[in-house]
PDB file of N, CA and C in Angstrom:
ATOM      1  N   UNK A   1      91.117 -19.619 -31.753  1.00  0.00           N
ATOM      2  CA  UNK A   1      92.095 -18.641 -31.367  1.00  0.00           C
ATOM      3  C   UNK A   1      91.375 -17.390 -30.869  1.00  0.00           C
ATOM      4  N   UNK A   2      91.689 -16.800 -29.573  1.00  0.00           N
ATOM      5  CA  UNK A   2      91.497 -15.633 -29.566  1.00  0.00           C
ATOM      6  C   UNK A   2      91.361 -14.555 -30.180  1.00  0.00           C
ATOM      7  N   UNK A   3      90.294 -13.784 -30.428  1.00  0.00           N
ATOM      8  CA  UNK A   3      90.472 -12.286 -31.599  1.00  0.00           C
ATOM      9  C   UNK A   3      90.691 -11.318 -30.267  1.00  0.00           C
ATOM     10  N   UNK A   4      91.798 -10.286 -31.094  1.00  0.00           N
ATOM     11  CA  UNK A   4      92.470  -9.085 -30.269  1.00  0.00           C
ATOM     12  C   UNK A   4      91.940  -7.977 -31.112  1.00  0.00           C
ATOM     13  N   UNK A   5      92.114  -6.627 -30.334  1.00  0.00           N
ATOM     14  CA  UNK A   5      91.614  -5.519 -31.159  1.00  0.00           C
ATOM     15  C   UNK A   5      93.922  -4.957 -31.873  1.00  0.00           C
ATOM     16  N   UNK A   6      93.526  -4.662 -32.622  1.00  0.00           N
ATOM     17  CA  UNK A   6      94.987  -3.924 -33.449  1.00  0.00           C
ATOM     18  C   UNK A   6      96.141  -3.800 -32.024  1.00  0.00           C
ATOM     19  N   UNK A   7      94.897  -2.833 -31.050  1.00  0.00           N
ATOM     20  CA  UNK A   7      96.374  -2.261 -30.122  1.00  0.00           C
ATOM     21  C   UNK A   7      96.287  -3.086 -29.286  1.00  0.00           C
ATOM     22  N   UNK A   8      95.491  -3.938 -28.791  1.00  0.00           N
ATOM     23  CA  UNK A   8      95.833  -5.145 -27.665  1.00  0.00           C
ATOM     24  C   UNK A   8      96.878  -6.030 -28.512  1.00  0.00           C
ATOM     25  N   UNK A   9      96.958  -6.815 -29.530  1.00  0.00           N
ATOM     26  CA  UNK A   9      97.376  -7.463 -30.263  1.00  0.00           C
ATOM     27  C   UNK A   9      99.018  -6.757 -30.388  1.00  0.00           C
ATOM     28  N   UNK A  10      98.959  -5.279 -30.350  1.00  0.00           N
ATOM     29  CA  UNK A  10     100.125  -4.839 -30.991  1.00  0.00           C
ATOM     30  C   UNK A  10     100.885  -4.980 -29.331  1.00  0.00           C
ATOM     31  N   UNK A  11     100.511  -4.379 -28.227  1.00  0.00           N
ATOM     32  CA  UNK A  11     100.818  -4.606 -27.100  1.00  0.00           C
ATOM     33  C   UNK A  11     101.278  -5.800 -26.636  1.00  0.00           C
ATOM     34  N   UNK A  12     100.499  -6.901 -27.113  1.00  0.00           N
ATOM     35  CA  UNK A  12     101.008  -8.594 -26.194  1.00  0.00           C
ATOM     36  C   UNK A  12     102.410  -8.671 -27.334  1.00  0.00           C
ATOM     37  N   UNK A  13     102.600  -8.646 -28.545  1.00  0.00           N
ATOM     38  CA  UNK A  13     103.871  -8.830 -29.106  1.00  0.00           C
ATOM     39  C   UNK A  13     104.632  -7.912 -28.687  1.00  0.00           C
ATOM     40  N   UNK A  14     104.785  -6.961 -28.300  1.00  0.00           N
ATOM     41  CA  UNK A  14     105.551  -6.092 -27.758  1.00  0.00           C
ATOM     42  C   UNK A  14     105.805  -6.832 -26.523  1.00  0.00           C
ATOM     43  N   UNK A  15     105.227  -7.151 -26.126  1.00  0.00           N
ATOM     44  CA  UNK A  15     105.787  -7.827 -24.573  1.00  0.00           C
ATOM     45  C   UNK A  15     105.643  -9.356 -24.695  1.00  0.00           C
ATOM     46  N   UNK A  16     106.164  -9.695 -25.837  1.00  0.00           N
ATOM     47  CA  UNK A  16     107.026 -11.121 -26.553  1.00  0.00           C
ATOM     48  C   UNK A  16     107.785 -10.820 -26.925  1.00  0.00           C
ATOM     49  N   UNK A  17     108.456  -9.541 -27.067  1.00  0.00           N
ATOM     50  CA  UNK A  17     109.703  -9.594 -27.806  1.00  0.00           C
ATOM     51  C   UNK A  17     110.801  -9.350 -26.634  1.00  0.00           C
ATOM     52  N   UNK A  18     110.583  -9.780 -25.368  1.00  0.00           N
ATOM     53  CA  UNK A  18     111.805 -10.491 -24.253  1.00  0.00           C
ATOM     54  C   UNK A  18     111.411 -11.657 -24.417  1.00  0.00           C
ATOM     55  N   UNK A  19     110.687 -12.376 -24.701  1.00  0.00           N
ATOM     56  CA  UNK A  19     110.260 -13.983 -24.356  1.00  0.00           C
ATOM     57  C   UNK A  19     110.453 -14.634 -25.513  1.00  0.00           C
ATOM     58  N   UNK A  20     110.711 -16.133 -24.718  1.00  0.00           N
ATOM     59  CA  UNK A  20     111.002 -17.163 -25.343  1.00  0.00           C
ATOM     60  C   UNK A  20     109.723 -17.655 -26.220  1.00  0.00           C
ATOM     61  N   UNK A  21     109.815 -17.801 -27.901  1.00  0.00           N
ATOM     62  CA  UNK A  21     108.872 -18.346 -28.397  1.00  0.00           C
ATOM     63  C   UNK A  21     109.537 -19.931 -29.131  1.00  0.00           C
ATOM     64  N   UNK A  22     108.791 -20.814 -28.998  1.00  0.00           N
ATOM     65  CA  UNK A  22     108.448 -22.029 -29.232  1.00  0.00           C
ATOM     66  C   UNK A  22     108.278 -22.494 -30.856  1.00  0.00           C
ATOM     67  N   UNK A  23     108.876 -22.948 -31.581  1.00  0.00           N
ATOM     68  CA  UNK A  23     108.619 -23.568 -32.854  1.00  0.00           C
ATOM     69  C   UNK A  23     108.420 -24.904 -33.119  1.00  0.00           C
ATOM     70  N   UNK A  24     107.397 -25.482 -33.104  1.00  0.00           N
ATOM     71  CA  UNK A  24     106.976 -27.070 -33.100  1.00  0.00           C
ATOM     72  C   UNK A  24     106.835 -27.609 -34.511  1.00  0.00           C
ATOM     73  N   UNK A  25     107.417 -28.861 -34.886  1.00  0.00           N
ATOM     74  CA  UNK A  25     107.631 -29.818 -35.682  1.00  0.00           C
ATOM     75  C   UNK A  25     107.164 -30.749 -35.916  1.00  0.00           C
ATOM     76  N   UNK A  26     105.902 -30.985 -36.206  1.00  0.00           N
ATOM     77  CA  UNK A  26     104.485 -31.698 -36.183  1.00  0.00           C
ATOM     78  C   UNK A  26     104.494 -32.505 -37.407  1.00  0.00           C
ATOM     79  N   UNK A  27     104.535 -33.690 -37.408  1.00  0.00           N
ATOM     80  CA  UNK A  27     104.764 -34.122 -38.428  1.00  0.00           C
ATOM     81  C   UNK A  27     102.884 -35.019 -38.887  1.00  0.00           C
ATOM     82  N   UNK A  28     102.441 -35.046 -40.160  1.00  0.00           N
ATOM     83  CA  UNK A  28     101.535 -35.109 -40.863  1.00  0.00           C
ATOM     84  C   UNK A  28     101.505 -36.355 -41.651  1.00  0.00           C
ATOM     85  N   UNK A  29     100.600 -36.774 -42.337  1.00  0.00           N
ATOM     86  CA  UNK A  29     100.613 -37.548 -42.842  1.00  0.00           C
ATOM     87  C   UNK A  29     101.834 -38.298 -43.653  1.00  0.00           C
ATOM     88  N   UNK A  30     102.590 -37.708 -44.595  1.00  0.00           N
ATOM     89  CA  UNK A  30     103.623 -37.499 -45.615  1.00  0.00           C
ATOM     90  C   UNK A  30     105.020 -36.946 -44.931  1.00  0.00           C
ATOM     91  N   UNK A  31     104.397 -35.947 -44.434  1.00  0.00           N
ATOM     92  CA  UNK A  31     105.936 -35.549 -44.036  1.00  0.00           C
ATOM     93  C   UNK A  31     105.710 -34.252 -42.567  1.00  0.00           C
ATOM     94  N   UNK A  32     106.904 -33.890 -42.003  1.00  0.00           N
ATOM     95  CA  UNK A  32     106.987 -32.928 -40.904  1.00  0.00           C
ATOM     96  C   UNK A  32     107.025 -31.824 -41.341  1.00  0.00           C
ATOM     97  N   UNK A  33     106.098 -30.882 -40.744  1.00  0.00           N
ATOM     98  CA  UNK A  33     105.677 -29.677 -40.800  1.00  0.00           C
ATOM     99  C   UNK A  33     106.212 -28.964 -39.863  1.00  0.00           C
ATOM    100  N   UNK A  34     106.265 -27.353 -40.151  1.00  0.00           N
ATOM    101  CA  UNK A  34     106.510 -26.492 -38.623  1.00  0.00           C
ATOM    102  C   UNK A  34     104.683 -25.945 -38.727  1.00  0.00           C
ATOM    103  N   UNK A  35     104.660 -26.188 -37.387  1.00  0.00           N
ATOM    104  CA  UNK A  35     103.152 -25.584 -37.193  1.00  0.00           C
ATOM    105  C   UNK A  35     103.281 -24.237 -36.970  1.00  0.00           C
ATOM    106  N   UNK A  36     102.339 -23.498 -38.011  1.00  0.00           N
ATOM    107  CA  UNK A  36     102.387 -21.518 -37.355  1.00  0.00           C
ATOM    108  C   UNK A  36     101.907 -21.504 -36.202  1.00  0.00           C
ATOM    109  N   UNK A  37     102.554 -20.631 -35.291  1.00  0.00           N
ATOM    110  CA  UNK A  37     101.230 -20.443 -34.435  1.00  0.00           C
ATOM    111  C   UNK A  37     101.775 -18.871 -34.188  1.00  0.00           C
ATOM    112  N   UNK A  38     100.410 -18.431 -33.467  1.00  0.00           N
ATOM    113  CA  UNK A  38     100.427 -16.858 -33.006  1.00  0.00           C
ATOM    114  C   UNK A  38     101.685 -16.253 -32.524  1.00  0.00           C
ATOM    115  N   UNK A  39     102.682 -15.265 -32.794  1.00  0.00           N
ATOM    116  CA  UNK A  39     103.491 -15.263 -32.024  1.00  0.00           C
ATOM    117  C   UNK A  39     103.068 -14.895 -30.526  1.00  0.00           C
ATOM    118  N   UNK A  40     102.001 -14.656 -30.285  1.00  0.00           N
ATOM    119  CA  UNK A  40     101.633 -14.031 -28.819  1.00  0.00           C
ATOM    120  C   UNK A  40     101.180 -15.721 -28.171  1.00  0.00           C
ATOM    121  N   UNK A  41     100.707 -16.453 -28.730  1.00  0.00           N
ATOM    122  CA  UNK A  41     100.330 -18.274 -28.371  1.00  0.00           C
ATOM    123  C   UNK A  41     101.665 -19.127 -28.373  1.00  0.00           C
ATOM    124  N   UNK A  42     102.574 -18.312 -28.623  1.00  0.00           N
ATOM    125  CA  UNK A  42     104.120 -19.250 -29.309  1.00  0.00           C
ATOM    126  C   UNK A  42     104.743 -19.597 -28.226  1.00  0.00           C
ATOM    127  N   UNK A  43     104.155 -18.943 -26.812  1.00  0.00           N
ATOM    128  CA  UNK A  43     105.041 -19.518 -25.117  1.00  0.00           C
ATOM    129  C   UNK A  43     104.887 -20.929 -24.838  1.00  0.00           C
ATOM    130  N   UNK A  44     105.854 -21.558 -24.001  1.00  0.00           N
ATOM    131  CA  UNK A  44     105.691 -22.810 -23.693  1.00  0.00           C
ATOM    132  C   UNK A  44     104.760 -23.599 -23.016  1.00  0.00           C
ATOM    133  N   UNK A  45     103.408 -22.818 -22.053  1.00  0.00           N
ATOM    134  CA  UNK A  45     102.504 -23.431 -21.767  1.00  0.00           C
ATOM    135  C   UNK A  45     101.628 -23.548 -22.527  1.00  0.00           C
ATOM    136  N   UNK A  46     101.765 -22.736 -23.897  1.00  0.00           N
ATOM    137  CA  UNK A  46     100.454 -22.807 -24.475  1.00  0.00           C
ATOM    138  C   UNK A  46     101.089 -23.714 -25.890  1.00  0.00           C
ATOM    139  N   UNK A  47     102.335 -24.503 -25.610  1.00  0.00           N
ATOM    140  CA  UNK A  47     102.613 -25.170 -26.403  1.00  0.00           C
ATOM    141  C   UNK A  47     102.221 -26.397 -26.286  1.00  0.00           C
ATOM    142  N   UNK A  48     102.659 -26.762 -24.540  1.00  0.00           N
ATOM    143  CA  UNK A  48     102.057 -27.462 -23.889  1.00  0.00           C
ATOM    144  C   UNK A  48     100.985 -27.717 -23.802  1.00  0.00           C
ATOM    145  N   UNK A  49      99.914 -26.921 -23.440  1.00  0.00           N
ATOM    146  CA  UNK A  49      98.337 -27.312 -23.805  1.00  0.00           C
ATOM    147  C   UNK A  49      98.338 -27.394 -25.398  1.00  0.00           C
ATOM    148  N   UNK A  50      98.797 -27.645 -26.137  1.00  0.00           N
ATOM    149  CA  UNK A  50      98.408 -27.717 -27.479  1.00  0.00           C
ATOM    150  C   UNK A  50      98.463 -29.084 -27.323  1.00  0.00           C
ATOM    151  N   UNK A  51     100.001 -29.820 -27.029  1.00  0.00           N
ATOM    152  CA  UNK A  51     100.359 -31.257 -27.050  1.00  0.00           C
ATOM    153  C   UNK A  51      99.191 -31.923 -25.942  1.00  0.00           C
ATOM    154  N   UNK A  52      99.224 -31.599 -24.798  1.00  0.00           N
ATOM    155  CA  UNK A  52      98.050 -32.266 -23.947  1.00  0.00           C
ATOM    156  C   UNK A  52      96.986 -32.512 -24.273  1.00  0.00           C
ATOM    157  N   UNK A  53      96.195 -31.478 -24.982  1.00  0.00           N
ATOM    158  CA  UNK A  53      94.590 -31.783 -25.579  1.00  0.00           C
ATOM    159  C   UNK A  53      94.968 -31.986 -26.791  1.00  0.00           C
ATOM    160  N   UNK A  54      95.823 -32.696 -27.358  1.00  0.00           N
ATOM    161  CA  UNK A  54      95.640 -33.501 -28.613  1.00  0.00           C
ATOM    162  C   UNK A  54      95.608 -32.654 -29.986  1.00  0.00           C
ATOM    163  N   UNK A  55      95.739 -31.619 -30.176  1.00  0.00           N
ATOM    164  CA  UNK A  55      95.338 -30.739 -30.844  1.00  0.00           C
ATOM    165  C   UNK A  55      97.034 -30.549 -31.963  1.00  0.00           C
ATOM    166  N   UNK A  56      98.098 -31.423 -31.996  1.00  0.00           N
ATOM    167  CA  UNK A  56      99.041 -31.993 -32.327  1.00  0.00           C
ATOM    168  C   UNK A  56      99.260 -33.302 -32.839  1.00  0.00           C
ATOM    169  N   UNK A  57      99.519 -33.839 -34.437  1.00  0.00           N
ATOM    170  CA  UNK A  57      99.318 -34.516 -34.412  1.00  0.00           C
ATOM    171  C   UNK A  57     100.400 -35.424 -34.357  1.00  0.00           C
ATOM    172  N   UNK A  58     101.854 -35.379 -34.232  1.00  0.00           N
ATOM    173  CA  UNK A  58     102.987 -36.355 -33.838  1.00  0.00           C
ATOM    174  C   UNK A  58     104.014 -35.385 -33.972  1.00  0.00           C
ATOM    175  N   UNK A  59     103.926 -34.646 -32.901  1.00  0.00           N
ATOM    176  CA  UNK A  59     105.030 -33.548 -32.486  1.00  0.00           C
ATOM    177  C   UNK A  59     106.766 -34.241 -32.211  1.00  0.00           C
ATOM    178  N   UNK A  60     106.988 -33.632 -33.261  1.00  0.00           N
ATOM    179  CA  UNK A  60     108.629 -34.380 -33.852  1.00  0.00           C
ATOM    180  C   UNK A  60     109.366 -33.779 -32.546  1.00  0.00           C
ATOM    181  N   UNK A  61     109.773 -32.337 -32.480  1.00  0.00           N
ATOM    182  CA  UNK A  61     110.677 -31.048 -32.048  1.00  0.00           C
ATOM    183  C   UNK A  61     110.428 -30.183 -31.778  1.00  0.00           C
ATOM    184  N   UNK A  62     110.430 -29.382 -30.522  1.00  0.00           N
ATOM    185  CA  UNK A  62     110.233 -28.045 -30.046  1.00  0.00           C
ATOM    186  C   UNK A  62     111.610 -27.507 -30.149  1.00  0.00           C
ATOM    187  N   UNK A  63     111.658 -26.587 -30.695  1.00  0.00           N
ATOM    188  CA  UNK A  63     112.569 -25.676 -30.647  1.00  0.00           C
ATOM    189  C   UNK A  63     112.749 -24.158 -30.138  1.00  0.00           C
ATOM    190  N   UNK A  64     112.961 -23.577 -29.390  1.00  0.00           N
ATOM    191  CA  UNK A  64     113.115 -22.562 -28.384  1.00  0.00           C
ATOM    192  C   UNK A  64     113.775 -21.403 -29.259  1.00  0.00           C
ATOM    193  N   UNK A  65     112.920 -20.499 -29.411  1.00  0.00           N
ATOM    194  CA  UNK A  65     114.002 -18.849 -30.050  1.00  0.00           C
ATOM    195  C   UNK A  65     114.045 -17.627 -28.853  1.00  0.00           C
ATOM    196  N   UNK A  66     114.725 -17.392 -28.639  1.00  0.00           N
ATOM    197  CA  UNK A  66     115.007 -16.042 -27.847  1.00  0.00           C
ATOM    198  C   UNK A  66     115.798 -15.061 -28.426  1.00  0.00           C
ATOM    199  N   UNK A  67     115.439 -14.127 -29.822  1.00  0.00           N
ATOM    200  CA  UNK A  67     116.295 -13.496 -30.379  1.00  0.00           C
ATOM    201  C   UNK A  67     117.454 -12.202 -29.381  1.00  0.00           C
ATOM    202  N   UNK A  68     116.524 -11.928 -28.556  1.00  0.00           N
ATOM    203  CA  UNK A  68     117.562 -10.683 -27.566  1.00  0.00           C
ATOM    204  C   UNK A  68     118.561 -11.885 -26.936  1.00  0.00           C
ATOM    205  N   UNK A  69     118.356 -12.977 -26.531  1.00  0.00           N
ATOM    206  CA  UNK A  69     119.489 -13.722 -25.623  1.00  0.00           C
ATOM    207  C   UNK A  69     120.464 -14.357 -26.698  1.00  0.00           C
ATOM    208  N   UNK A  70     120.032 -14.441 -28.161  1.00  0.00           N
ATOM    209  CA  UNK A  70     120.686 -15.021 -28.786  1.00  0.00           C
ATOM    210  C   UNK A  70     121.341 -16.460 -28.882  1.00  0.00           C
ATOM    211  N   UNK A  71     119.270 -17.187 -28.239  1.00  0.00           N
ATOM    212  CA  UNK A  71     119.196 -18.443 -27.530  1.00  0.00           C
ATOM    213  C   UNK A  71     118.675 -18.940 -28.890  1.00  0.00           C
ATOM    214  N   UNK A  72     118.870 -20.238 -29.103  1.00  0.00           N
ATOM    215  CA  UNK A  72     118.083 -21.241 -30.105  1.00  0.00           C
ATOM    216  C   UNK A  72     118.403 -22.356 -29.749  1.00  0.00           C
ATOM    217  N   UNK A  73     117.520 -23.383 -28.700  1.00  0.00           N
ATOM    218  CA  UNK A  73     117.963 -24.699 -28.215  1.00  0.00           C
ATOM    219  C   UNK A  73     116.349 -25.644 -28.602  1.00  0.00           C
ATOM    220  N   UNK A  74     116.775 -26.918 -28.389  1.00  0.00           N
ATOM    221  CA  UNK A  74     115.718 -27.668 -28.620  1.00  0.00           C
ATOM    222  C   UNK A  74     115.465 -27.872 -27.166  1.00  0.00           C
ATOM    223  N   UNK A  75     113.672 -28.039 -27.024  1.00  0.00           N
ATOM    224  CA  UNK A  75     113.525 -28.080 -25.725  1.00  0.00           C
ATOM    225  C   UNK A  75     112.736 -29.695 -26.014  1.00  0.00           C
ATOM    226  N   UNK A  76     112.687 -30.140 -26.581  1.00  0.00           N
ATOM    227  CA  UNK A  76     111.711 -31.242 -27.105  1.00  0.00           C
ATOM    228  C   UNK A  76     111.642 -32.255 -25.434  1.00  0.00           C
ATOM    229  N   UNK A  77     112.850 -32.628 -24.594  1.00  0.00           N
ATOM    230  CA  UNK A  77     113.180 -33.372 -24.162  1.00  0.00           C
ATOM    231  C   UNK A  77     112.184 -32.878 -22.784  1.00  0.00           C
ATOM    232  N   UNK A  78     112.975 -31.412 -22.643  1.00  0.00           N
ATOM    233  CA  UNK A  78     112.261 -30.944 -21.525  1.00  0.00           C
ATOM    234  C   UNK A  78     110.771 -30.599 -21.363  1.00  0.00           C
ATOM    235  N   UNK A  79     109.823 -30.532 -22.251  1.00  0.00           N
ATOM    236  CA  UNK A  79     108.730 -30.086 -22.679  1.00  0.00           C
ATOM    237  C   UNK A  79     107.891 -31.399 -22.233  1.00  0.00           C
ATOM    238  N   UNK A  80     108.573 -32.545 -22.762  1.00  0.00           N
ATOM    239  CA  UNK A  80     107.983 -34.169 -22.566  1.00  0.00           C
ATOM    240  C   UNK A  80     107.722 -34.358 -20.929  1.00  0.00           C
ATOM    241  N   UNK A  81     108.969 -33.660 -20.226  1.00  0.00           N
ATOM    242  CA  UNK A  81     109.244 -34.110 -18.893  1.00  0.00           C
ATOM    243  C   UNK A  81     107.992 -33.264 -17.999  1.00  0.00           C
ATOM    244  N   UNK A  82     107.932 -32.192 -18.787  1.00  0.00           N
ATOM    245  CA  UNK A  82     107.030 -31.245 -17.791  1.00  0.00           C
ATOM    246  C   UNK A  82     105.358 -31.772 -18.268  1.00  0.00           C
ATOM    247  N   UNK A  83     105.103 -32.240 -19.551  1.00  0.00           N
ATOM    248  CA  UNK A  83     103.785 -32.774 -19.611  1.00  0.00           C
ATOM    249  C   UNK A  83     103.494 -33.824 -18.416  1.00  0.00           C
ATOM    250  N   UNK A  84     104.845 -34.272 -18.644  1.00  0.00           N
ATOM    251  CA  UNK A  84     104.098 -36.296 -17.755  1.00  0.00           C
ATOM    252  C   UNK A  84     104.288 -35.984 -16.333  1.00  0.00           C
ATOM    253  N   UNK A  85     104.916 -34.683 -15.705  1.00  0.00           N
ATOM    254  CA  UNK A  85     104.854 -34.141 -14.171  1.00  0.00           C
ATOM    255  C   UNK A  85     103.851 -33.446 -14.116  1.00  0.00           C
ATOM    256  N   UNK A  86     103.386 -32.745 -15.035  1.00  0.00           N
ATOM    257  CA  UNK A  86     102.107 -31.776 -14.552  1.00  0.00           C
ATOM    258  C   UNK A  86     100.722 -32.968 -14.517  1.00  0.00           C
ATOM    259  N   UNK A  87     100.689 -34.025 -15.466  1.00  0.00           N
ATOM    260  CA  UNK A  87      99.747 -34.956 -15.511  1.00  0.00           C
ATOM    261  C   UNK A  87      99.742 -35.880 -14.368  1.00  0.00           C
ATOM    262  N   UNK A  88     100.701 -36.122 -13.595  1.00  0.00           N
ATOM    263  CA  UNK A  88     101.038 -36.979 -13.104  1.00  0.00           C
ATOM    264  C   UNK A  88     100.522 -35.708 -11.756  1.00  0.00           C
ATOM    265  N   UNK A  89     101.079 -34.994 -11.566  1.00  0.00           N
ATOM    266  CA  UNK A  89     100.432 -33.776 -10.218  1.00  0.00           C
ATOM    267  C   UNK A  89      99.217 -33.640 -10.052  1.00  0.00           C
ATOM    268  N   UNK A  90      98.651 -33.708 -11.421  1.00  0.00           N
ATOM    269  CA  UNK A  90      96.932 -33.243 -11.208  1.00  0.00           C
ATOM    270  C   UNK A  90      96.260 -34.779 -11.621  1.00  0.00           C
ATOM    271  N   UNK A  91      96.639 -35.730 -11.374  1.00  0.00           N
ATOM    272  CA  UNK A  91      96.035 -37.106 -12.163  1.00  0.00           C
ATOM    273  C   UNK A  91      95.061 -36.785 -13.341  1.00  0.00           C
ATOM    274  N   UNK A  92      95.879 -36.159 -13.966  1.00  0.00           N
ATOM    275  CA  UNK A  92      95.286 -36.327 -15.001  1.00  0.00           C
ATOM    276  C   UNK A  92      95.757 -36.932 -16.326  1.00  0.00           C
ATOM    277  N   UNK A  93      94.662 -37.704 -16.955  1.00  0.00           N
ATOM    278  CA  UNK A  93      95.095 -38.899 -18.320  1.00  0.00           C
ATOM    279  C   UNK A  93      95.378 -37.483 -19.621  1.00  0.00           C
ATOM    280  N   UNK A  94      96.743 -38.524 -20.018  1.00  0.00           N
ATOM    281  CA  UNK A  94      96.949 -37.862 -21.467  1.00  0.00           C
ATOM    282  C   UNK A  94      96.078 -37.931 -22.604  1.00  0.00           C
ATOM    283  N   UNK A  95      96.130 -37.290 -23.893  1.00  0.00           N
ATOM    284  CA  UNK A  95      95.504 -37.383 -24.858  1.00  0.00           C
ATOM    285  C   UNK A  95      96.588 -38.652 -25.536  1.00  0.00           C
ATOM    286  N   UNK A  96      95.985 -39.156 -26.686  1.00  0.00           N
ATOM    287  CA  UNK A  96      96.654 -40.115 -26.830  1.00  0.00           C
ATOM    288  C   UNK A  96      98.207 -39.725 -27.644  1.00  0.00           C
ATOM    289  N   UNK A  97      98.055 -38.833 -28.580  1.00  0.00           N
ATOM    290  CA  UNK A  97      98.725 -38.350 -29.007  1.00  0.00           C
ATOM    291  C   UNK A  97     100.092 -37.656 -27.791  1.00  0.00           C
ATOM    292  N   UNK A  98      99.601 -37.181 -26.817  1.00  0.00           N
ATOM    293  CA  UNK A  98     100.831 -36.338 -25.638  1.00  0.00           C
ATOM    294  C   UNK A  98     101.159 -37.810 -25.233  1.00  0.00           C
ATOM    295  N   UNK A  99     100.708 -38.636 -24.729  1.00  0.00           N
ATOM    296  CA  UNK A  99     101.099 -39.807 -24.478  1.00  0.00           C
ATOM    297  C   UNK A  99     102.716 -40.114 -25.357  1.00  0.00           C
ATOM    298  N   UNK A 100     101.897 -40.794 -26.785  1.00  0.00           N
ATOM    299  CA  UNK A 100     102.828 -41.181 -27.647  1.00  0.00           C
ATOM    300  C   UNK A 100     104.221 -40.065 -27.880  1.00  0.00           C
ATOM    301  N   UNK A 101     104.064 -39.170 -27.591  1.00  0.00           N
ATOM    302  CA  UNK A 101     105.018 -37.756 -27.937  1.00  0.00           C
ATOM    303  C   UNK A 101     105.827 -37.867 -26.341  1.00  0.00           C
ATOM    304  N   UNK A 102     105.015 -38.292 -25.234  1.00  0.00           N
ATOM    305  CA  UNK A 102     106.264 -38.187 -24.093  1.00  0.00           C
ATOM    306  C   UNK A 102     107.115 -39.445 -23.765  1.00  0.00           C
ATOM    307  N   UNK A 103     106.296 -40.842 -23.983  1.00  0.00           N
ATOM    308  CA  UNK A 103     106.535 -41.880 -24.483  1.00  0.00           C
ATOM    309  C   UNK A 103     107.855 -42.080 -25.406  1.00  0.00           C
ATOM    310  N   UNK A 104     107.981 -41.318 -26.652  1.00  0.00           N
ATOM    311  CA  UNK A 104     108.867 -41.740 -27.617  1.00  0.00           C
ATOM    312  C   UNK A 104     109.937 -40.880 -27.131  1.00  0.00           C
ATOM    313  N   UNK A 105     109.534 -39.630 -26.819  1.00  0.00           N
ATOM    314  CA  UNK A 105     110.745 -38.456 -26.343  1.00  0.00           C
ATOM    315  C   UNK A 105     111.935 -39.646 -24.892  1.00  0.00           C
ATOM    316  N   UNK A 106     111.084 -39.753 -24.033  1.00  0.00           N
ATOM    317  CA  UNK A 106     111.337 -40.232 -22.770  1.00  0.00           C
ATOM    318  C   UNK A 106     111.740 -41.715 -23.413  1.00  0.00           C
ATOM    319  N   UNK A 107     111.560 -41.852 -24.211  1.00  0.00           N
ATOM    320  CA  UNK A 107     111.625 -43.629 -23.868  1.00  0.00           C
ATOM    321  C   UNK A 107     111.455 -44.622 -22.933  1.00  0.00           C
ATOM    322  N   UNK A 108     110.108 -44.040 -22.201  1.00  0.00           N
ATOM    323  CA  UNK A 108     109.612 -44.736 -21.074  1.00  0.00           C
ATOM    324  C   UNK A 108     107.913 -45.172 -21.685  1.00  0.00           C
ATOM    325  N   UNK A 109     107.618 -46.101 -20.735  1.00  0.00           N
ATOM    326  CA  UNK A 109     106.079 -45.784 -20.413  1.00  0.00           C
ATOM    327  C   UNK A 109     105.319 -44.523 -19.457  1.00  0.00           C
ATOM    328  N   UNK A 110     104.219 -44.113 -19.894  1.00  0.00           N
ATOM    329  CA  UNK A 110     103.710 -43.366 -18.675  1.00  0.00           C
ATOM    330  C   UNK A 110     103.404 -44.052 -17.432  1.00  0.00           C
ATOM    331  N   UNK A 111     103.083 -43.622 -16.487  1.00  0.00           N
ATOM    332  CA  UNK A 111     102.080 -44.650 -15.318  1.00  0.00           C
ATOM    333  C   UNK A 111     100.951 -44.631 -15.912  1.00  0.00           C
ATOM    334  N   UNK A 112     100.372 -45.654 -15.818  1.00  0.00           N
ATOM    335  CA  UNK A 112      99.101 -46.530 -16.148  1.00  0.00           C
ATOM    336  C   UNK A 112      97.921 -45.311 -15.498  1.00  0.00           C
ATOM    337  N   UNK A 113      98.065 -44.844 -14.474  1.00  0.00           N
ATOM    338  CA  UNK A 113      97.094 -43.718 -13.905  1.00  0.00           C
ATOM    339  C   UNK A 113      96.860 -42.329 -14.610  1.00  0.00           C
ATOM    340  N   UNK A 114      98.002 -42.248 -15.870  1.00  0.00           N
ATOM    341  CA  UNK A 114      97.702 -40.888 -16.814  1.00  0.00           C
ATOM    342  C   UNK A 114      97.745 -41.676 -18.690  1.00  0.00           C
ATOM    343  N   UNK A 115      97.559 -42.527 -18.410  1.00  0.00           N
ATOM    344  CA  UNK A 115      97.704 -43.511 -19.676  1.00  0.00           C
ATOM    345  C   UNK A 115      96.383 -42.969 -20.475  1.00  0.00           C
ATOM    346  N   UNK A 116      96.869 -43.068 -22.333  1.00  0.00           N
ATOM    347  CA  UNK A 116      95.375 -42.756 -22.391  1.00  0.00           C
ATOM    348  C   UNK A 116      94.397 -44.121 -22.440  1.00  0.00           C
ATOM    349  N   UNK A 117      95.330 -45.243 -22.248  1.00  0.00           N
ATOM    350  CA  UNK A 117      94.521 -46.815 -22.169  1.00  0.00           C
ATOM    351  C   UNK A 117      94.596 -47.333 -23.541  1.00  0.00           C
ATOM    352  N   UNK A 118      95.373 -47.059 -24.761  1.00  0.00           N
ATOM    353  CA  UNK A 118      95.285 -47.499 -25.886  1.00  0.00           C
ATOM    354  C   UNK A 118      96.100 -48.877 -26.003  1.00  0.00           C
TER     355      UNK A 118
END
């Protein structure tokens, strides 16, 4: 994780508190967890690179907070769709784990060209 100094740190949450933060549902050995993460890391691309490089280990649910819009939706569905288009844009192969997570979301296969080959 990035280290911030107090007032950089105090600054990027200040300018998260219009934005949408991300709550993921990672489920573990035993049972599903909510994973902490930074609220300033809590945006959706960097949720996304979490699920892509594997760094997730069977991501149940994304869930979306926007306290000023007085938004709380699950994005789980849409999150899946934008991994296997951005992979699929840049040919690039999933981790095995984003695989299995867009896979089960989608109820598809990937194309064989972003597969992780398992």
């Amino acid at each position: 994780m990035r280290r911030q100094t107090p007032n950089a740190r105090r600054h990027a949450l200040h300018q998260t508190s219009t934005l949408t933060l991300n709550l993921v549902v990672d489920e573990l050995e035993t049972c599903p967890v909510y994973r902490a993460a930074d609220e300033v890391e809590a945006n959706r691309d960097d949720v996304i690179r979490r699920i892509t490089e594997g760094q997730l280990n069977k991501t149940e649910r994304i869930i979306a907070f926007n306290t000023n819009e007085g938004l709380a939706r699950d994005t789980t569905e849409d999150i899946a769709n934008d991994i296997m288009h951005h992979a699929l844009r840049k040919a690039e192969q999933l981790s095995r784990s984003a695989q299995e997570f867009v896979e089960r979301v989608l109820k598809q296969d990937v194309p064989a060209r972003i597969s992780a080959g398992y």
